[in-house]
Protein backbone atom coordinates (compact mmCIF):
# COMPACT_ATOMS: atom_id res chain seq x y z
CA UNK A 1 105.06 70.12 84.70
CA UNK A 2 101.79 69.42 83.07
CA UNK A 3 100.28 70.83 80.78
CA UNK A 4 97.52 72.26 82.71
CA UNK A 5 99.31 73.58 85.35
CA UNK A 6 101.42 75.58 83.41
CA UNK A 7 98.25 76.85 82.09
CA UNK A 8 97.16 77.88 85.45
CA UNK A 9 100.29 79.63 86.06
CA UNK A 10 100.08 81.95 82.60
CA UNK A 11 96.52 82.74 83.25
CA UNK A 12 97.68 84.02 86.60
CA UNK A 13 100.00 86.64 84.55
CA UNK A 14 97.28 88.21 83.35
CA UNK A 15 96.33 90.26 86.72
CA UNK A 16 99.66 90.99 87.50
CA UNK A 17 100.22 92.75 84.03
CA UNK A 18 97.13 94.84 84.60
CA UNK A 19 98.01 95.70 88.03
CA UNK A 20 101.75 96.61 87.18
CA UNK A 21 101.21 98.51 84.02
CA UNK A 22 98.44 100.78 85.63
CA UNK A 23 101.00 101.59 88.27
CA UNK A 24 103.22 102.82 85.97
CA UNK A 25 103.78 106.39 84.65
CA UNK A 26 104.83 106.39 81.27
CA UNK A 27 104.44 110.05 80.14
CA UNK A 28 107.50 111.47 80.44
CA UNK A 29 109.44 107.83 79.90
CA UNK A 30 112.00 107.98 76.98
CA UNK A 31 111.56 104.55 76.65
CA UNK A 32 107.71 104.13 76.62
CA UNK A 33 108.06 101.18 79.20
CA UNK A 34 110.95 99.45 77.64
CA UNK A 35 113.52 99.15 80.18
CA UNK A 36 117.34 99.95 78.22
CA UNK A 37 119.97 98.61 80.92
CA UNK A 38 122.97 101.02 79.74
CA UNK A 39 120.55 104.04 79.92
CA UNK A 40 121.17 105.97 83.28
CA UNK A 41 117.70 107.24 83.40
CA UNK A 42 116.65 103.73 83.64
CA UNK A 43 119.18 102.32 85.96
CA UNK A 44 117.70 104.97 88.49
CA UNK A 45 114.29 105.22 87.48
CA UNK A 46 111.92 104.45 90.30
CA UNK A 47 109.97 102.35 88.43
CA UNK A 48 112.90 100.17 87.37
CA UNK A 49 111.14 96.95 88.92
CA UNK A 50 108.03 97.33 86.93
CA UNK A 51 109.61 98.09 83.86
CA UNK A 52 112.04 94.76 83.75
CA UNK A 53 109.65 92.47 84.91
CA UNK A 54 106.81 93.97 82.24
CA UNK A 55 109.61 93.62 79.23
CA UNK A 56 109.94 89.99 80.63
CA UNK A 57 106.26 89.25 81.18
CA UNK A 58 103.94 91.43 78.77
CA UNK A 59 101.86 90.07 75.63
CA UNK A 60 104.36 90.03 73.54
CA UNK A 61 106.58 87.29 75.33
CA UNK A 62 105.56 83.84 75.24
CA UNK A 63 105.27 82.57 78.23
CA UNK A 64 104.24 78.71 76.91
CA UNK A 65 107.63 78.68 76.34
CA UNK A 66 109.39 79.39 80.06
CA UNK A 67 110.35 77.34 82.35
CA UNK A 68 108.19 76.26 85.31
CA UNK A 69 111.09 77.77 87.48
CA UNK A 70 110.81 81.24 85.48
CA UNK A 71 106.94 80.89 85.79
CA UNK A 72 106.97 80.80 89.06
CA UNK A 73 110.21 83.54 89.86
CA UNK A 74 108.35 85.50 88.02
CA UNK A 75 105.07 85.73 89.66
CA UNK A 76 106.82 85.49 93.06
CA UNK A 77 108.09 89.20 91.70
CA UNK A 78 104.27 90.18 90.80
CA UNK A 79 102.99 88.84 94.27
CA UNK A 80 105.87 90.85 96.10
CA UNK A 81 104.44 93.78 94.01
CA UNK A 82 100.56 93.68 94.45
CA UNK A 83 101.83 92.72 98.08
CA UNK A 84 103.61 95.57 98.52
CA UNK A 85 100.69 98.03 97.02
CA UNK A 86 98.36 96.92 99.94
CA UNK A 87 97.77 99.51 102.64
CA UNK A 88 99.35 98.56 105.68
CA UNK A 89 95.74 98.77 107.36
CA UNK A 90 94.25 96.57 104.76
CA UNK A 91 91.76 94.09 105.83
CA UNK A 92 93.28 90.68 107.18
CA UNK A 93 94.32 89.30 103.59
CA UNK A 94 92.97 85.31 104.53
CA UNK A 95 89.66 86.61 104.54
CA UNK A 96 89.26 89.87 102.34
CA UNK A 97 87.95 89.21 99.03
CA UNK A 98 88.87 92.38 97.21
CA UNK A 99 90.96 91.39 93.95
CA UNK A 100 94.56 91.60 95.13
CA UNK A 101 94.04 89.33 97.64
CA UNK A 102 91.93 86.86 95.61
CA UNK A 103 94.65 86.94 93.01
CA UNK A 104 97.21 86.31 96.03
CA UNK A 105 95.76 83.31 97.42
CA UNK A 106 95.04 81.75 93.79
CA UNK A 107 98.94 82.45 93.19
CA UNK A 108 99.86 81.06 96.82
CA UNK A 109 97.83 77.66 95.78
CA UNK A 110 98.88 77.90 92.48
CA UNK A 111 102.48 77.21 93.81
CA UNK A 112 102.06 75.06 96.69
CA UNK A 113 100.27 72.64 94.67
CA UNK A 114 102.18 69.46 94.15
């Protein structure tokens, strides 16, 4: 993978972070955010998704140093997400240019390109 691809990918993190950490409701998490596997709380905490992929993928991990395959699994996760957040009624996503589906179609290129 080049150099600038893998660029393209990280930069593509940011909006995901954004999206999945306003989601979130953190008030009355033990944790703060920080998912603990052997904690029961966690292991059925509806926000269980969130909170994995966020310890993966937040500032504090370096992504420069992941795989192109983790890159990618990873933001297939965050698409799936901001996907997922869309109202079913939501304007036909090839030709709405609100953010999330901006963000998915630069992701969908981003990992179709060759």
């Amino acid at each position: 993978m080049n150099a600038q691809k893998k660029q393209q990918l990280i930069e593509l993190y940011d909006f995901a972070r954004k999206r999945i950490i306003q989601s979130m409701e953190l008030r009355h998490c033990p944790h703060a955010g920080f998912y603990n596997s052997v904690d029961e709380r966690c292991i059925y905490c509806h926000q269980g998704m969130e909170c994995v992929w966020m310890n993966h993928n937040d500032e504090l991990v370096s992504l420069e140093e992941k795989s192109e395959e983790d890159l990618k699994q990873q933001l297939l996760v965050a698409v799936d997400f901001v996907d997922s957040n869309l109202s079913p009624y939501h304007l036909t996503r090839r030709k709405c240019q609100c953010e999330n589906c901006v963000w998915l179609r630069q992701v969908n290129e981003a990992l179709n390109a060759p």
